[in-house]
Protein backbone atom coordinates (compact mmCIF):
# COMPACT_ATOMS: atom_id res chain seq x y z
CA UNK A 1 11.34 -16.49 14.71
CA UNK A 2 11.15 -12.90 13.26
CA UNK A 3 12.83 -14.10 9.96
CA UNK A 4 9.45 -16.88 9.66
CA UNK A 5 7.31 -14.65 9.98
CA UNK A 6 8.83 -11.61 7.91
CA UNK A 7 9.19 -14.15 4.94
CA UNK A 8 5.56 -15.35 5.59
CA UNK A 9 4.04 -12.48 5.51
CA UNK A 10 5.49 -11.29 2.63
CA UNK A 11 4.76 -14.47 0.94
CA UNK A 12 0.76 -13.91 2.03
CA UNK A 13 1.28 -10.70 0.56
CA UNK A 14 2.15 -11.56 -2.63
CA UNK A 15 -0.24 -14.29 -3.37
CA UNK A 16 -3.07 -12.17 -2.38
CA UNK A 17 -1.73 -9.57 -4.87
CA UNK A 18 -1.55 -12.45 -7.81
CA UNK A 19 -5.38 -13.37 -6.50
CA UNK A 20 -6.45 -9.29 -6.77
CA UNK A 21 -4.22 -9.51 -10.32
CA UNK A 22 -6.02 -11.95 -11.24
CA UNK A 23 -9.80 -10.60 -10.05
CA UNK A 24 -8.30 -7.38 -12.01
CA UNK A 25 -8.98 -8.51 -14.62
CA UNK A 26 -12.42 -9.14 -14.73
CA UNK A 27 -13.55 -5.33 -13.37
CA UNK A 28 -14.69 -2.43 -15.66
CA UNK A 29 -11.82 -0.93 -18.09
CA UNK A 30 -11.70 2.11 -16.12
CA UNK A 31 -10.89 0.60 -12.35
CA UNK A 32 -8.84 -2.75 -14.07
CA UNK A 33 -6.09 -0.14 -15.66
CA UNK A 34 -5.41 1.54 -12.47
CA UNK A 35 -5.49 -2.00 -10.62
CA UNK A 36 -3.32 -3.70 -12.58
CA UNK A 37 -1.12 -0.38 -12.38
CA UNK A 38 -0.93 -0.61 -8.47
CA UNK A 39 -0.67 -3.99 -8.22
CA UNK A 40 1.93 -4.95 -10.48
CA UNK A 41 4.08 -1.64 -9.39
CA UNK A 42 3.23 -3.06 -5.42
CA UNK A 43 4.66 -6.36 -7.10
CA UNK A 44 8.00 -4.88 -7.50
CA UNK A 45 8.72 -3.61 -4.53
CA UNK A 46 8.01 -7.18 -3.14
CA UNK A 47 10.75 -8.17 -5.54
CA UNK A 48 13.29 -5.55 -4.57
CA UNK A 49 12.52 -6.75 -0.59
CA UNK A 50 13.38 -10.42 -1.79
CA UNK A 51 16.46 -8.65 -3.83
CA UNK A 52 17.50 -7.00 0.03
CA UNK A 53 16.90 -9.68 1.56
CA UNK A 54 19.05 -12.12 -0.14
CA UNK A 55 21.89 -9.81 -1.44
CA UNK A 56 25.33 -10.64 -0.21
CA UNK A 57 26.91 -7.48 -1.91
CA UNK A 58 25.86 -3.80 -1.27
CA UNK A 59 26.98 -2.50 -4.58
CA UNK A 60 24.11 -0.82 -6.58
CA UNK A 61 21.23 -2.07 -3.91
CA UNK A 62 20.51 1.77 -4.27
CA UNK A 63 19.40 1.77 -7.34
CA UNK A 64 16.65 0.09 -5.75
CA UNK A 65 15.04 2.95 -4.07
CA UNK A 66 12.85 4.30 -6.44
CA UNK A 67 11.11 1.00 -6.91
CA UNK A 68 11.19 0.19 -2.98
CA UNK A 69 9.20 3.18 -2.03
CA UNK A 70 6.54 2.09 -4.50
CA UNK A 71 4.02 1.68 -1.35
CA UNK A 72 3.88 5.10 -0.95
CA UNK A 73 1.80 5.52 -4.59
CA UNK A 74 0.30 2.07 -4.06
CA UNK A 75 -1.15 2.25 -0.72
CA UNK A 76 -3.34 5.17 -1.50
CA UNK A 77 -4.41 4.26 -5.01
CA UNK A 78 -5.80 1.07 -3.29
CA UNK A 79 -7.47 3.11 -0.66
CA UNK A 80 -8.96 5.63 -3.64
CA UNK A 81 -10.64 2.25 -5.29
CA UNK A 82 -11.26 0.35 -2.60
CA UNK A 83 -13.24 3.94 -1.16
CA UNK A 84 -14.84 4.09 -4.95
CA UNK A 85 -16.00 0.91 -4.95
CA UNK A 86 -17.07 0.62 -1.13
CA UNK A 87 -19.60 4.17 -1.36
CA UNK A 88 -21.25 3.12 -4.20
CA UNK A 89 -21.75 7.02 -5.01
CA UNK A 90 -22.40 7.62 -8.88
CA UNK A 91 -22.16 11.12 -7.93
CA UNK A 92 -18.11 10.44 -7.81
CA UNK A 93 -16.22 10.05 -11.31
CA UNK A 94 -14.07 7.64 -11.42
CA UNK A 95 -12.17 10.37 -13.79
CA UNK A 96 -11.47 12.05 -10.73
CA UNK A 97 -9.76 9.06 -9.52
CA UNK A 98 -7.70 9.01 -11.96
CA UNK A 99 -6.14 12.49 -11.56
CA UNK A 100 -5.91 12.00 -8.12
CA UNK A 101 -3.67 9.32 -8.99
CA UNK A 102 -1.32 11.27 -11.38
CA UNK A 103 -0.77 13.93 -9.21
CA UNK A 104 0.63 11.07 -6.62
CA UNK A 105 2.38 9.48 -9.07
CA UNK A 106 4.03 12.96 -10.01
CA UNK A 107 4.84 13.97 -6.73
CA UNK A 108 6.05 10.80 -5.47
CA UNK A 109 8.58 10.69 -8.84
CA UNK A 110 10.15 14.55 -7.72
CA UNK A 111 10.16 13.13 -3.92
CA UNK A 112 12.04 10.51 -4.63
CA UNK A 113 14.73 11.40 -7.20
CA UNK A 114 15.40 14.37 -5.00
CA UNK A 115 15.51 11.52 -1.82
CA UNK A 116 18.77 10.64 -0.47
CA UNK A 117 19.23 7.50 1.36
CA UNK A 118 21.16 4.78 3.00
CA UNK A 119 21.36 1.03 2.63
CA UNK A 120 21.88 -0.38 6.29
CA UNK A 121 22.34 -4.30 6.87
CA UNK A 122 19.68 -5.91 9.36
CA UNK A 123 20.25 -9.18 10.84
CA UNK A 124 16.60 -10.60 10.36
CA UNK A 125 16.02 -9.05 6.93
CA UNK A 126 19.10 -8.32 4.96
CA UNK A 127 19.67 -5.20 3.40
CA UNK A 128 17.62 -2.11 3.94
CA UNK A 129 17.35 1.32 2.42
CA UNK A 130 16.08 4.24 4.88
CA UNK A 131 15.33 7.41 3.28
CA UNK A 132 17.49 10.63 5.11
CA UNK A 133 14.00 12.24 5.63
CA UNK A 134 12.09 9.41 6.59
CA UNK A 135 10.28 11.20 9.75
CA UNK A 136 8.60 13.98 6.99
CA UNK A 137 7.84 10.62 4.89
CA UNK A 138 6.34 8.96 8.33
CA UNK A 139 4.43 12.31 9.40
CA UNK A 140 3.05 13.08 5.97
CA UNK A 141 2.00 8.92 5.62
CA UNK A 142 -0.04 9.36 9.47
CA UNK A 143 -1.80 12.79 7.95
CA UNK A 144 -3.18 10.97 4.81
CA UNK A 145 -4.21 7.77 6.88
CA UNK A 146 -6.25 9.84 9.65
CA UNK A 147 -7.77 11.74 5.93
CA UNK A 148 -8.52 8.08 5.03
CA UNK A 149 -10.51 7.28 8.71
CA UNK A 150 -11.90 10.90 8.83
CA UNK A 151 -13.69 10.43 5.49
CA UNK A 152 -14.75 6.70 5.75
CA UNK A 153 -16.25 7.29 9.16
CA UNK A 154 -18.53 9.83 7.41
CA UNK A 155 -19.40 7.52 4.97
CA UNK A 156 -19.79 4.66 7.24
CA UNK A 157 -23.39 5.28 8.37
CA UNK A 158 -24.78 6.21 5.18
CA UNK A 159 -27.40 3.80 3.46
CA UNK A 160 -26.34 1.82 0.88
CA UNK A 161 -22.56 2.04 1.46
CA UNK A 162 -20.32 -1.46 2.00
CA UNK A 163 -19.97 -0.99 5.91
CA UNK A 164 -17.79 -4.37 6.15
CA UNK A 165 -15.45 -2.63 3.09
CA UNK A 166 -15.13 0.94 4.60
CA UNK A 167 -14.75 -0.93 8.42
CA UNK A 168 -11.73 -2.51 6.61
CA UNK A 169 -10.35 0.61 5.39
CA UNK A 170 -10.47 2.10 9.18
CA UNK A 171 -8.79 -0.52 10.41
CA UNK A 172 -5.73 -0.63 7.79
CA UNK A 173 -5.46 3.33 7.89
CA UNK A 174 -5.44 2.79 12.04
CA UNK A 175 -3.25 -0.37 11.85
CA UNK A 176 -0.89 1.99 9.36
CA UNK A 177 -0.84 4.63 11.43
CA UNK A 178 0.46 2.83 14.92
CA UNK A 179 2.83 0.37 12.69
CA UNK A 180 4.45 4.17 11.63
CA UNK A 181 4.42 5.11 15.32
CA UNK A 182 6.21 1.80 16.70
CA UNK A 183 8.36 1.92 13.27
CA UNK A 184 9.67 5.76 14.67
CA UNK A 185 9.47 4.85 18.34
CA UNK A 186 11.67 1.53 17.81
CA UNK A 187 9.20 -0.77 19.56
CA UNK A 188 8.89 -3.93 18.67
CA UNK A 189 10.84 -6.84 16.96
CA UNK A 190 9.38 -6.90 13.32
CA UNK A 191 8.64 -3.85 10.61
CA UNK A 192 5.15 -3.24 11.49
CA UNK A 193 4.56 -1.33 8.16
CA UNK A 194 4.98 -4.98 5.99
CA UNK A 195 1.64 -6.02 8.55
CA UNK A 196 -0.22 -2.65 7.37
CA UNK A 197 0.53 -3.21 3.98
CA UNK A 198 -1.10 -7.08 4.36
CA UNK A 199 -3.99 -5.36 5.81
CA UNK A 200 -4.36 -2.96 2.71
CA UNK A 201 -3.49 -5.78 0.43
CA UNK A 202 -6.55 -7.39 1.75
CA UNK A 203 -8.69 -4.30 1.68
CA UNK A 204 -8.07 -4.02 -1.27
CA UNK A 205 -8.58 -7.51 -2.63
CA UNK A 206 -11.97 -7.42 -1.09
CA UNK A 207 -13.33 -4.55 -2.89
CA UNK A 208 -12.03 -6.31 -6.30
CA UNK A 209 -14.01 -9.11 -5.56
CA UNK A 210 -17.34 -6.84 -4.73
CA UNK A 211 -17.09 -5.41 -8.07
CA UNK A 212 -16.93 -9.32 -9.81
CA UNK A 213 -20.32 -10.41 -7.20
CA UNK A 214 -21.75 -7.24 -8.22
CA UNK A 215 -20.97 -8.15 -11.92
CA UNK A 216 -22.29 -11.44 -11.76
């Protein structure tokens, strides 16, 4: 049963992130770049969990991890568009964005060359690569998710905002947050953090598809 619906949900994944590749493509220059960026580089780690999962030999799976951990510069580049788009502030350049982005992008590239890890075999989903400092990874992950609910909940009553949009974003960051927390804890039967990563993949998908209505 969990191997169904571990395969499923990837599955859902990736066909909503061909759908938001798609919508990508029909945003402004400046917020289609940094889409298709995010989306295709969230692509690949999708691949390298189908690589895991069907690998019958262990030898250079490692070479894996710096494409694996992509989620961890995906995830908030999503939330920094989807909160863009959802505000609806001119005030706030996309520019900004941008460098907001780099730096992520810089820091995740020393984090993870620096990273040692270990590939583990799971019975339900293959091959697995955990990180020797994953709790810093997990604490750091639960500090920038409670950032993401702090500042859409002050945003969340203003006029003229997407409500439905930033209500989305709560609910990923929160349904992050306790999928990291039964991820440490060891509760549960499936890895909670592929469910998060549907709920930011549809998040995300959603705030495309504002920008094309607004477009229209």
């Amino acid at each position: 049963m969990n191997f169904y619906i571990y395969i499923c949900t990837i599955f859902f994944i990736i066909a909503i992130l061909f759908d938001s590749l798609y919508i990508s493509f029909y945003t402004p220059t400046k917020i289609k770049r940094l889409s298709l960026f995010s989306i295709i580089a969230f692509m690949f780690r999708y691949i390298c969990l189908f690589i895991l999962f069907f690998s019958e030999n262990i030898k250079n799976l490692y070479l894996l991890k710096p494409i694996l951990f992509l989620n961890l510069i995906c995830l908030p580049i999503f939330f920094l568009i989807s909160f863009y788009i959802f505000i609806r502030n001119n005030k706030i350049k996309f520019i900004n964005i941008l460098k907001v982005s780099f730096v992520i992008a810089v820091i995740y590239t020393i984090f993870i060359l620096k990273s040692n890890g270990t590939v583990n075999w799971n019975l339900h989903y293959g091959y697995t690569i955990n990180l020797l400092n994953q709790i810093y990874v997990d604490v750091t992950k639960i500090i920038i998710n409670l950032v993401f609910i702090i500042l859409s909940l002050n945003f969340i009553l203003k006029n003229g905002v997407n409500k439905k949009g930033l209500f989305l974003i709560l609910i990923s960051s929160a349904f992050t947050i306790i999928a990291i927390i039964l991820d440490i804890t060891a509760i549960g039967i499936l890895p909670h953090i592929i469910l998060s990563e549907l709920m930011w993949s549809i998040t995300f998908n959603y705030s495309l598809n504002q920008v094309i209505q607004k477009n229209k």
